[in-house]
PDB file of N, CA and C in Angstrom:
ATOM      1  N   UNK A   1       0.847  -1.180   0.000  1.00  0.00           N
ATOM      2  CA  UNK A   1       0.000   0.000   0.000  1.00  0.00           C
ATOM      3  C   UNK A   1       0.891   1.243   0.000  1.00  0.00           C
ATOM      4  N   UNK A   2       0.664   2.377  -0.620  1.00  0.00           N
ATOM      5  CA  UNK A   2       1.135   3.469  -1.034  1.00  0.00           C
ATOM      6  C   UNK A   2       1.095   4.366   0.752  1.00  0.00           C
ATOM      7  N   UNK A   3       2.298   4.914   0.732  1.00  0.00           N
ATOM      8  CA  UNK A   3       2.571   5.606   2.183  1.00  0.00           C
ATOM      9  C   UNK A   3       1.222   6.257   2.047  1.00  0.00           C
ATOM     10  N   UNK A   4       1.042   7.494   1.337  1.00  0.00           N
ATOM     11  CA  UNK A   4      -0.505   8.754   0.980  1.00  0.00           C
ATOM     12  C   UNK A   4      -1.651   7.862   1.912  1.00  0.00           C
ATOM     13  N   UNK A   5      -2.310   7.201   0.990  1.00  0.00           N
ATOM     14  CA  UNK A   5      -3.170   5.887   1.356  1.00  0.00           C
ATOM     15  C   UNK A   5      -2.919   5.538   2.635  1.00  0.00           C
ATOM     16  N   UNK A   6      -1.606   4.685   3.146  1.00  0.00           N
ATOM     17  CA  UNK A   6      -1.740   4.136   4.057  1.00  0.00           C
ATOM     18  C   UNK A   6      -1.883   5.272   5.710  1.00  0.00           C
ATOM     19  N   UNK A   7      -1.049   6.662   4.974  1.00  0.00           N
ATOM     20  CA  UNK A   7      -1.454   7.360   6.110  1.00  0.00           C
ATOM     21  C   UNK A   7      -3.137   7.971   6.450  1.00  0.00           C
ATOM     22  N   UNK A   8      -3.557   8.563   5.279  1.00  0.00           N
ATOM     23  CA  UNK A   8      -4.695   8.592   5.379  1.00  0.00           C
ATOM     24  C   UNK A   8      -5.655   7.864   6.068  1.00  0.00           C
ATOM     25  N   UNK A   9      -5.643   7.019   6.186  1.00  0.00           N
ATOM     26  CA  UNK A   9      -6.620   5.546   6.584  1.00  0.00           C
ATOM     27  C   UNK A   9      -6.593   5.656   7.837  1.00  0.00           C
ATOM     28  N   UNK A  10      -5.237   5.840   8.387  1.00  0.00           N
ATOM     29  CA  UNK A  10      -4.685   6.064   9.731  1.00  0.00           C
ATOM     30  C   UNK A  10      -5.181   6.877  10.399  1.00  0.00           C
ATOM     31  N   UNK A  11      -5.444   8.157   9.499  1.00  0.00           N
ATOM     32  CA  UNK A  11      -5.836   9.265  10.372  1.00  0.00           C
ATOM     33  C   UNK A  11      -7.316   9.182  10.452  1.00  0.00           C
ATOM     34  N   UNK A  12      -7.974   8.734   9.384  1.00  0.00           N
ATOM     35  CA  UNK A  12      -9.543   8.635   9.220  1.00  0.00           C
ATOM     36  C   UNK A  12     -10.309   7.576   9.994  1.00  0.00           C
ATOM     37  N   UNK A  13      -9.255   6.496  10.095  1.00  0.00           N
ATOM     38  CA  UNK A  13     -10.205   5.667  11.154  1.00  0.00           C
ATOM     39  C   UNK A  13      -9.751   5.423  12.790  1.00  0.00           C
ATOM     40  N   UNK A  14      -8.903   6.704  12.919  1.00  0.00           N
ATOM     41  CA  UNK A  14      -8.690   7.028  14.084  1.00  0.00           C
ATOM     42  C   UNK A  14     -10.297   8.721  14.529  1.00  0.00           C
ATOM     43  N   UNK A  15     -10.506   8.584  13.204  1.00  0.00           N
ATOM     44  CA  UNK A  15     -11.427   9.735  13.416  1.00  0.00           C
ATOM     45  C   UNK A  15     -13.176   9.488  13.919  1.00  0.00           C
ATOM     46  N   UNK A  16     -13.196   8.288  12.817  1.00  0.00           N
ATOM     47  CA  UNK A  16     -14.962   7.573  12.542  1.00  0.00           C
ATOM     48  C   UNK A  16     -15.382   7.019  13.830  1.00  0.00           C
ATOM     49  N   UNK A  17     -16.542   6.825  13.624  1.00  0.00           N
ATOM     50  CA  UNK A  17     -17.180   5.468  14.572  1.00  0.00           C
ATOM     51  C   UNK A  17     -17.165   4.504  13.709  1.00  0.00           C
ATOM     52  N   UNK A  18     -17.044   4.265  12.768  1.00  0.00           N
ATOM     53  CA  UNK A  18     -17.310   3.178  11.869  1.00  0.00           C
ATOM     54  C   UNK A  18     -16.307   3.066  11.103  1.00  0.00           C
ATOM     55  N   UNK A  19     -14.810   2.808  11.962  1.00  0.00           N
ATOM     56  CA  UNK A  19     -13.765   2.514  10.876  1.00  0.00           C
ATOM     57  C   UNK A  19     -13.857   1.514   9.509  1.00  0.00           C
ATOM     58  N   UNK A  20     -14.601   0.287   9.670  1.00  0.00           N
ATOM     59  CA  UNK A  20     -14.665  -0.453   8.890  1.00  0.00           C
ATOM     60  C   UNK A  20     -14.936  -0.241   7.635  1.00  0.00           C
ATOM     61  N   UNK A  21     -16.064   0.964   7.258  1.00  0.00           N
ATOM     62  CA  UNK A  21     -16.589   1.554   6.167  1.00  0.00           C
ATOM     63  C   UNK A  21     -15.640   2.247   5.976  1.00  0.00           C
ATOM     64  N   UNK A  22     -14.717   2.907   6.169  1.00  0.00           N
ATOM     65  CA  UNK A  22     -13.696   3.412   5.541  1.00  0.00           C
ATOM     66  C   UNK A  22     -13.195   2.788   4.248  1.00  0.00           C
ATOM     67  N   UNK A  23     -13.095   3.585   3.120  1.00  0.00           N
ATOM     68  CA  UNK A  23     -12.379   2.971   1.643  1.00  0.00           C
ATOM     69  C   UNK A  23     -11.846   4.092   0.655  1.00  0.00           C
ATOM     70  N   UNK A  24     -10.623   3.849   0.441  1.00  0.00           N
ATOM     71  CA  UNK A  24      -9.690   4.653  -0.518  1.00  0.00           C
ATOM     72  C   UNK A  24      -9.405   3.889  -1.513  1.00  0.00           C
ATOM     73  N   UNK A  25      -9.885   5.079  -2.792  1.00  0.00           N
ATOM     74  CA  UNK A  25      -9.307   4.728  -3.679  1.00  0.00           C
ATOM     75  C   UNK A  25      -7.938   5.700  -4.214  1.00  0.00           C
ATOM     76  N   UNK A  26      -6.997   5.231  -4.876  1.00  0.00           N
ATOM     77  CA  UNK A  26      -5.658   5.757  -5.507  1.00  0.00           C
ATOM     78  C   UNK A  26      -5.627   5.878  -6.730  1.00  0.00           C
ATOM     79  N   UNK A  27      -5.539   6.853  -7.711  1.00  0.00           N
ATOM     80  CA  UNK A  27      -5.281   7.370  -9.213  1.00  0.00           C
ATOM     81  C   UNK A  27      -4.452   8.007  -8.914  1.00  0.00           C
ATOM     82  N   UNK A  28      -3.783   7.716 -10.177  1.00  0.00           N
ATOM     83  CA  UNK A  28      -2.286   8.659 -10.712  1.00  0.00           C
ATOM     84  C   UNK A  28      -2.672   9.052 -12.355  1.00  0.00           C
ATOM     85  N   UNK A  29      -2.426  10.174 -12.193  1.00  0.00           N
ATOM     86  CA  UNK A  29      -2.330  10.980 -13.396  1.00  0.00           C
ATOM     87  C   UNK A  29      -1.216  12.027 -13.867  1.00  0.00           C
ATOM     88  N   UNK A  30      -1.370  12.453 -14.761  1.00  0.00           N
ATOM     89  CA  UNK A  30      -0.460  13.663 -15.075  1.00  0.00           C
ATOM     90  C   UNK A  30      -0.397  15.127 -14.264  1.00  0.00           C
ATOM     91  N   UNK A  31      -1.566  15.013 -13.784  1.00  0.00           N
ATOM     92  CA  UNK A  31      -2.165  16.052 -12.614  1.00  0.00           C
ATOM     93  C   UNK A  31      -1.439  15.674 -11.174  1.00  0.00           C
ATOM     94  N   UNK A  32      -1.109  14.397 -11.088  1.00  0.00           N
ATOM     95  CA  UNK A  32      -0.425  13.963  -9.672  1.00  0.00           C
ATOM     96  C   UNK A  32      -1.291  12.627  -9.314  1.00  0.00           C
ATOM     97  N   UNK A  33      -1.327  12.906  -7.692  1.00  0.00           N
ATOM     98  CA  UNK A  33      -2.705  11.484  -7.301  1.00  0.00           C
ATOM     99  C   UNK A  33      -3.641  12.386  -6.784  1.00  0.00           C
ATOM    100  N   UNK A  34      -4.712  11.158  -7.240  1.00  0.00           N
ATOM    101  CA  UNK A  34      -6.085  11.306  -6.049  1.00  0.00           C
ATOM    102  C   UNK A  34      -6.196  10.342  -5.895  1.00  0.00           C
ATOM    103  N   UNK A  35      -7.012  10.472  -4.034  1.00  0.00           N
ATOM    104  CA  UNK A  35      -7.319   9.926  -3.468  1.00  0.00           C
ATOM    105  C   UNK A  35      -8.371  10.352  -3.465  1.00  0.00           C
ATOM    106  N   UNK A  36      -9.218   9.064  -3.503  1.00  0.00           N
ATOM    107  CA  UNK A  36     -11.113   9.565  -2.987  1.00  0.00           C
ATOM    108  C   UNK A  36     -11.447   9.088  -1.861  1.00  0.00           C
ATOM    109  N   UNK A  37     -11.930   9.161  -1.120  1.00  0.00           N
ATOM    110  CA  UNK A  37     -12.057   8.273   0.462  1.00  0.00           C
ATOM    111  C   UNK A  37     -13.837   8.319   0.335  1.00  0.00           C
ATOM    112  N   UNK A  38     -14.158   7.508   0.869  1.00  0.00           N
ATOM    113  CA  UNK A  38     -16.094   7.095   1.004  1.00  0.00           C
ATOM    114  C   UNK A  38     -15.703   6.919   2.868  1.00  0.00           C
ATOM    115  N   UNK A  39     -16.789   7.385   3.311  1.00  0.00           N
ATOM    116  CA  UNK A  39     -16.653   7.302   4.542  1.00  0.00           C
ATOM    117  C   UNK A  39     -18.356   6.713   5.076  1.00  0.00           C
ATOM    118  N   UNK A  40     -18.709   6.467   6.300  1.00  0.00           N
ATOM    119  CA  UNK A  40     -20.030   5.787   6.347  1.00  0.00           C
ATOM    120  C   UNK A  40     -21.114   7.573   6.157  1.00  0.00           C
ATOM    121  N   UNK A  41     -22.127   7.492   6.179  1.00  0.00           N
ATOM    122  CA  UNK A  41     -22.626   8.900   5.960  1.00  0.00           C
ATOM    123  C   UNK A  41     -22.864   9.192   7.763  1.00  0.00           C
ATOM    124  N   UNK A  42     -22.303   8.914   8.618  1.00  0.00           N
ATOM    125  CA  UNK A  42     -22.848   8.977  10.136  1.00  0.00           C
ATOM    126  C   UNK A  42     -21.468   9.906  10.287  1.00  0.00           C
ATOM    127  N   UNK A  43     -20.566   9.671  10.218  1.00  0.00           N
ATOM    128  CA  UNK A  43     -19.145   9.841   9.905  1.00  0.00           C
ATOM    129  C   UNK A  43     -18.959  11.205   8.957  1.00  0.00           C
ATOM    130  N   UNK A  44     -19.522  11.651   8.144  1.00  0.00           N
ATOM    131  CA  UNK A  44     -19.144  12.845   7.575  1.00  0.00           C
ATOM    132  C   UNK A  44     -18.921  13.914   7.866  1.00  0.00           C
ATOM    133  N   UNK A  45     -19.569  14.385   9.171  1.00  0.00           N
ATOM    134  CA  UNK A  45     -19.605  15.842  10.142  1.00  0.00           C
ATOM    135  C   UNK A  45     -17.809  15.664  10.345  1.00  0.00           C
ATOM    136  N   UNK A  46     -18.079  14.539  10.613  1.00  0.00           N
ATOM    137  CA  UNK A  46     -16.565  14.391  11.880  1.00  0.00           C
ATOM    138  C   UNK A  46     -15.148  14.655  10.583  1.00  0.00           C
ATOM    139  N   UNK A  47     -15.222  14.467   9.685  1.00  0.00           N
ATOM    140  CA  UNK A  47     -14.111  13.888   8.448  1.00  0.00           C
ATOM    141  C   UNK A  47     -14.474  15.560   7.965  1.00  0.00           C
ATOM    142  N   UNK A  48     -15.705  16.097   8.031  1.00  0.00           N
ATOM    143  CA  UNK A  48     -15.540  17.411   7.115  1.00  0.00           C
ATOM    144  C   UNK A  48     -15.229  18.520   8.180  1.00  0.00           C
ATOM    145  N   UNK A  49     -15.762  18.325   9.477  1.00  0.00           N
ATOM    146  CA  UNK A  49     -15.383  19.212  10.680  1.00  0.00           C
ATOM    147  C   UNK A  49     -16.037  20.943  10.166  1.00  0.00           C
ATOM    148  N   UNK A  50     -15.859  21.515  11.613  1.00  0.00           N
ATOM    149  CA  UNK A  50     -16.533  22.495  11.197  1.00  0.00           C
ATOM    150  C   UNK A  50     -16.008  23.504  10.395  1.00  0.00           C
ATOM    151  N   UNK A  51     -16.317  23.952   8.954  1.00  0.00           N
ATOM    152  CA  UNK A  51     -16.328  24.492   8.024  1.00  0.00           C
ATOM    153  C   UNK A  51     -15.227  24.266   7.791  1.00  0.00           C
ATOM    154  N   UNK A  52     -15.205  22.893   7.708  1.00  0.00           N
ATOM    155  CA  UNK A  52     -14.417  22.320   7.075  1.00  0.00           C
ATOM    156  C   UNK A  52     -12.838  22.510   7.089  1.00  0.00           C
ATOM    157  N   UNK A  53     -12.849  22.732   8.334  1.00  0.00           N
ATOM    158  CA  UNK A  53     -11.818  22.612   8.964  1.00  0.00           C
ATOM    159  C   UNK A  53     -10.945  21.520   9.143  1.00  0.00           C
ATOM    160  N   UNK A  54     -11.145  20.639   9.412  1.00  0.00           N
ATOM    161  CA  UNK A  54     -10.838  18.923   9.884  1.00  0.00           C
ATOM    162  C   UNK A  54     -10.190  18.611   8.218  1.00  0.00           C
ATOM    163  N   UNK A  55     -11.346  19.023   7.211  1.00  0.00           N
ATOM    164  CA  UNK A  55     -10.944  18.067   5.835  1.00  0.00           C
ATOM    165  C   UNK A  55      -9.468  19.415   5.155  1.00  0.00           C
ATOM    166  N   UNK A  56      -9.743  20.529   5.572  1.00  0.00           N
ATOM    167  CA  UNK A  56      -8.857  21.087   5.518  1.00  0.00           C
ATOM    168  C   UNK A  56      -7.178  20.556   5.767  1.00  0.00           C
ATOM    169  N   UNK A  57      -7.621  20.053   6.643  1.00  0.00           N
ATOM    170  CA  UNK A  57      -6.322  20.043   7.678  1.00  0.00           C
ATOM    171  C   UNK A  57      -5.665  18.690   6.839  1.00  0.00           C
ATOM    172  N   UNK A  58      -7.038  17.859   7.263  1.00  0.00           N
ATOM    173  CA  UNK A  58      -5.826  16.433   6.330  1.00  0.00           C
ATOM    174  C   UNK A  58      -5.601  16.660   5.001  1.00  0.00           C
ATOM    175  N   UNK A  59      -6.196  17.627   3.586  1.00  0.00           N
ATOM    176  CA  UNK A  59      -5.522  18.026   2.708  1.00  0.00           C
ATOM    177  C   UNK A  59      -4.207  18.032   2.940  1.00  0.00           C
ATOM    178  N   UNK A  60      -4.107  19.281   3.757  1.00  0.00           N
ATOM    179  CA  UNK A  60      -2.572  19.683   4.275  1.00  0.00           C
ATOM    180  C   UNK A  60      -1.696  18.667   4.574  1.00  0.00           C
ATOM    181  N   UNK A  61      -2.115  18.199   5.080  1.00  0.00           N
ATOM    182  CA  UNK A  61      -0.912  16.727   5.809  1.00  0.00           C
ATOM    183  C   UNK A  61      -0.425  15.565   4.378  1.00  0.00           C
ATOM    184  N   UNK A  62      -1.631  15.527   3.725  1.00  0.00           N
ATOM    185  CA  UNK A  62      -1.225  14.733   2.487  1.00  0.00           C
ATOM    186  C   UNK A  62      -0.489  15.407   1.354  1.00  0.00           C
ATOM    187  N   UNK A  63      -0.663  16.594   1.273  1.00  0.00           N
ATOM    188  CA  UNK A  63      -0.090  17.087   0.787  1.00  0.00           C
ATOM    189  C   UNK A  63       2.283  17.080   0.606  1.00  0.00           C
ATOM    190  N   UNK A  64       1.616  17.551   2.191  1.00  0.00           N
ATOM    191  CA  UNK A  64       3.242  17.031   2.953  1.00  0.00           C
ATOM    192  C   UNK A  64       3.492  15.715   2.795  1.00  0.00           C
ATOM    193  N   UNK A  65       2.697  14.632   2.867  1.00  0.00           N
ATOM    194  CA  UNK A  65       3.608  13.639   2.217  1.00  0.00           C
ATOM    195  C   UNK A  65       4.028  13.381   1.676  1.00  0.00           C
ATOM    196  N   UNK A  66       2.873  13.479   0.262  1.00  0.00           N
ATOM    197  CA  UNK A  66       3.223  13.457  -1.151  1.00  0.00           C
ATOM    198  C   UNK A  66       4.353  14.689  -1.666  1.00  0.00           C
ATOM    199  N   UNK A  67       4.752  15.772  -0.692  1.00  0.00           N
ATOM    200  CA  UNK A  67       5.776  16.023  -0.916  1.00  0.00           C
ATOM    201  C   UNK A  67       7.124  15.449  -0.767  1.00  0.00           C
ATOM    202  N   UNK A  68       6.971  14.595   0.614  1.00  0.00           N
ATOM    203  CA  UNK A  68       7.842  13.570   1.036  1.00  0.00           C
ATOM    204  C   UNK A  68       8.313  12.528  -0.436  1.00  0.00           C
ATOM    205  N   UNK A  69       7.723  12.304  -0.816  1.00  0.00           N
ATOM    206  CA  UNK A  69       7.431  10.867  -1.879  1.00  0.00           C
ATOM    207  C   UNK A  69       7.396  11.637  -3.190  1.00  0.00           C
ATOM    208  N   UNK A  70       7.546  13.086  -3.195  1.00  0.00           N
ATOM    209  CA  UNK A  70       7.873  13.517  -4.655  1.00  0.00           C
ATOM    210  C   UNK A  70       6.388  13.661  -5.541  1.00  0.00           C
ATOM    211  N   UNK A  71       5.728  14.117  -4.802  1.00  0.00           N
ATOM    212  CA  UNK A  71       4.339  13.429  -5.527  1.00  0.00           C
ATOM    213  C   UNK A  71       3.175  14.633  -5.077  1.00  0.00           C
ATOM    214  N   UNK A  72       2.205  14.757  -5.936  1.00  0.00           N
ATOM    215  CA  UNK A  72       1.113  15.856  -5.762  1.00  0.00           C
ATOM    216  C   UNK A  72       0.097  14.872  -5.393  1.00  0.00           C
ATOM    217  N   UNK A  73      -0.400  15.191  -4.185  1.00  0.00           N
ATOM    218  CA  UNK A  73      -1.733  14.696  -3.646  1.00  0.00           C
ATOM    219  C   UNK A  73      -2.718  15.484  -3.559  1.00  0.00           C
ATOM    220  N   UNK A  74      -4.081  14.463  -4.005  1.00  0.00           N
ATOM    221  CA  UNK A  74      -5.453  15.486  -3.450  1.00  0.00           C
ATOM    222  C   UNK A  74      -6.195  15.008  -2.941  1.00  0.00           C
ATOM    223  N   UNK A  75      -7.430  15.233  -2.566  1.00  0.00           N
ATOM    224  CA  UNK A  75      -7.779  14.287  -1.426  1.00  0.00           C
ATOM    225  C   UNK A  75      -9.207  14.902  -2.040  1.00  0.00           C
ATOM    226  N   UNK A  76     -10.491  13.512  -2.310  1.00  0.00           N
ATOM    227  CA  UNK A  76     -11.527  14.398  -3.268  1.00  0.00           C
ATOM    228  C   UNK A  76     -12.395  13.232  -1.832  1.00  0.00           C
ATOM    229  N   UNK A  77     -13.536  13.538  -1.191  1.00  0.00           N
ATOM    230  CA  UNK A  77     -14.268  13.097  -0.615  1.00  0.00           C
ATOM    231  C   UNK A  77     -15.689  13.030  -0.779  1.00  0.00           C
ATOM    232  N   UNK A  78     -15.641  11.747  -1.207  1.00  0.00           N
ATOM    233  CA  UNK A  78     -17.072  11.614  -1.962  1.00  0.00           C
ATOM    234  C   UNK A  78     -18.570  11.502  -0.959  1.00  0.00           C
ATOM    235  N   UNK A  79     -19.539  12.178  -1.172  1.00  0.00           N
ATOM    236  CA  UNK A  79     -20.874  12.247  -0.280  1.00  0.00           C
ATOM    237  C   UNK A  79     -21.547  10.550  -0.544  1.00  0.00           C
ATOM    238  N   UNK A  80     -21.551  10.438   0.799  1.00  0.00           N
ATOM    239  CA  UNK A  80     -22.362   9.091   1.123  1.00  0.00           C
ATOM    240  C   UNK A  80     -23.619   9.311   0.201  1.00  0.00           C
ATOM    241  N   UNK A  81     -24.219   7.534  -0.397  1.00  0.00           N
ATOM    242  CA  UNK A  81     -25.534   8.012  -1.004  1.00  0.00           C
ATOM    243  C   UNK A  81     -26.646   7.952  -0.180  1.00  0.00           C
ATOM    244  N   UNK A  82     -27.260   9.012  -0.154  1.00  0.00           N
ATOM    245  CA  UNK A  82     -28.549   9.246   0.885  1.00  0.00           C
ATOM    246  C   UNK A  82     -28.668  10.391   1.688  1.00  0.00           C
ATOM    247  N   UNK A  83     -27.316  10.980   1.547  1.00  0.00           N
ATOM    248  CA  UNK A  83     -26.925  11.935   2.585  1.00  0.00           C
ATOM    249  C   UNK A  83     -27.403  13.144   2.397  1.00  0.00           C
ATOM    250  N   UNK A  84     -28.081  13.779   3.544  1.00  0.00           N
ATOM    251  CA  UNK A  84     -28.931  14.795   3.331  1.00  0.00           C
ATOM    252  C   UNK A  84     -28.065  16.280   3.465  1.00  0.00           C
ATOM    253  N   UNK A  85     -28.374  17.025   2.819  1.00  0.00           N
ATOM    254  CA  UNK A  85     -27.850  18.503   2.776  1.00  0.00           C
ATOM    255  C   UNK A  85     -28.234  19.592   3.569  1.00  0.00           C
ATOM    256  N   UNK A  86     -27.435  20.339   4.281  1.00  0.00           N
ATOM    257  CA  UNK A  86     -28.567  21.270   4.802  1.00  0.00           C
ATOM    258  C   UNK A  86     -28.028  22.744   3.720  1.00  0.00           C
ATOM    259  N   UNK A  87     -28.877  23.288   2.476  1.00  0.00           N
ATOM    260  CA  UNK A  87     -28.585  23.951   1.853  1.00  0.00           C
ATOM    261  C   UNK A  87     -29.604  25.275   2.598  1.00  0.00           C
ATOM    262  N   UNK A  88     -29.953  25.429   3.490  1.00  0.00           N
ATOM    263  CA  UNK A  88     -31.142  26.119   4.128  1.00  0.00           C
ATOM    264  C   UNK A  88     -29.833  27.509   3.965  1.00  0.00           C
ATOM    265  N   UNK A  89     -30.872  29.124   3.746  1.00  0.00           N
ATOM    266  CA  UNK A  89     -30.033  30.049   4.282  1.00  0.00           C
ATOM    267  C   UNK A  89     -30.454  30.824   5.113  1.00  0.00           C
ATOM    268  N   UNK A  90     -28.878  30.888   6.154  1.00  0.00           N
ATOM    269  CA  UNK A  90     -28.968  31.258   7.562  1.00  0.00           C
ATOM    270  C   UNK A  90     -30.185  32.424   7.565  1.00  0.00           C
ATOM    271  N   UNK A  91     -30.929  32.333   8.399  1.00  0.00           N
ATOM    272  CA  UNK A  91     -31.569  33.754   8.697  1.00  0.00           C
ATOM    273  C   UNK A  91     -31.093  35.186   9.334  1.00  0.00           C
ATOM    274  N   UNK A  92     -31.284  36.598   8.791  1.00  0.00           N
ATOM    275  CA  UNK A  92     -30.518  37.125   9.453  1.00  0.00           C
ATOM    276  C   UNK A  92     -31.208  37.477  10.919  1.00  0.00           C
ATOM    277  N   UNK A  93     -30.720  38.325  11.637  1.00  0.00           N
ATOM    278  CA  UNK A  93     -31.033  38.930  13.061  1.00  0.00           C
ATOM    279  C   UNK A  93     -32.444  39.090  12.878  1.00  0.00           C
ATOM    280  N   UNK A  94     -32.984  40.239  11.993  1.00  0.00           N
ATOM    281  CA  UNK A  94     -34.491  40.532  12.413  1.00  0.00           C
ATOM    282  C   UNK A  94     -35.495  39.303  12.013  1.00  0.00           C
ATOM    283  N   UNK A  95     -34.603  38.635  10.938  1.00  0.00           N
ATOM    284  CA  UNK A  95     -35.905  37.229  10.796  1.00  0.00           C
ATOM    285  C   UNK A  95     -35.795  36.373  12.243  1.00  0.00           C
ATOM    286  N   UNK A  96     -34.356  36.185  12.679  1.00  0.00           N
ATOM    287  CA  UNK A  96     -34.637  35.344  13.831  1.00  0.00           C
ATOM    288  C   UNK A  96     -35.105  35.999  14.911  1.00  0.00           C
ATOM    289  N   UNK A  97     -35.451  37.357  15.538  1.00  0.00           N
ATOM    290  CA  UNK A  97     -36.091  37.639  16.435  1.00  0.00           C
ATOM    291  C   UNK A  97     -37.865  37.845  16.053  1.00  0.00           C
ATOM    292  N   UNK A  98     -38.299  37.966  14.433  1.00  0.00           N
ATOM    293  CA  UNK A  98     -39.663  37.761  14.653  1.00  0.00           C
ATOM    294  C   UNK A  98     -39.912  36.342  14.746  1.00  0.00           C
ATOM    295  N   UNK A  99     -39.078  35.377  14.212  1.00  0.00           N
ATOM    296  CA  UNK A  99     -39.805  33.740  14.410  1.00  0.00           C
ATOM    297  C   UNK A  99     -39.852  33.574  16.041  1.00  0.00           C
ATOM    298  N   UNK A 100     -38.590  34.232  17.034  1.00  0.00           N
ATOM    299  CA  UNK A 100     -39.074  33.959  18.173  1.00  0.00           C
ATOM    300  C   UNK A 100     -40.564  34.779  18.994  1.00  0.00           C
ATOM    301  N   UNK A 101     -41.162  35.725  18.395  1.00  0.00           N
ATOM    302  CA  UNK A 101     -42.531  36.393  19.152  1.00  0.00           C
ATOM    303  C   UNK A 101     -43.465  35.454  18.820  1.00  0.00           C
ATOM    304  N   UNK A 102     -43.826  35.674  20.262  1.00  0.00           N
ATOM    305  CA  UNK A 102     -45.417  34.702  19.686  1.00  0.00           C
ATOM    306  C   UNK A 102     -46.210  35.586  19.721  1.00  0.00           C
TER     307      UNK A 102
END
């Protein structure tokens, strides 16, 4: 198994409740690698973190490897199927103080 991969895995199912569902895939192209990772959909908050902070971060780290190893990494994380969106937009101040009057 490819160091990228094998660290990844490391860090992700030190992250999940459901390590087992964890799965990477590896492409190499002229562009460098990707990695796609599927994670369980219970598990996605935690792997994308808040605003995406968390998936931020392990970009970064793979990145540094694949600098280690001479190599461009990306890290593409695919949405569980079923997984619901919250595309809702935020309300501002005066909408949220009339929904609270009764």
């Amino acid at each position: 198994m490819e160091r990228d991969v094998e660290f990844l895995e490391m860090v992700v199912k030190a992250l999940v409740d459901n390590p087992q569902d964890v799965k990477t895939n590896r492409t190499v192209d002229e562009m460098g690698v990707l990695i796609t990772l599927d994670v369980n959909s219970a598990d996605m908050g935690k792997i994308i973190g808040r605003s995406g902070n968390t998936a931020k971060a392990i970009r970064t780290l793979l990145r540094v490897v694949g600098m280690k190893n001479n190599a461009r990494v990306n890290l593409k994380i695919n949405e569980p199927e079923g997984a619901k969106r919250n595309d809702s937009v935020t309300k501002d101040f005066d909408q949220a103080m009339e929904d609270l009057k009764l």
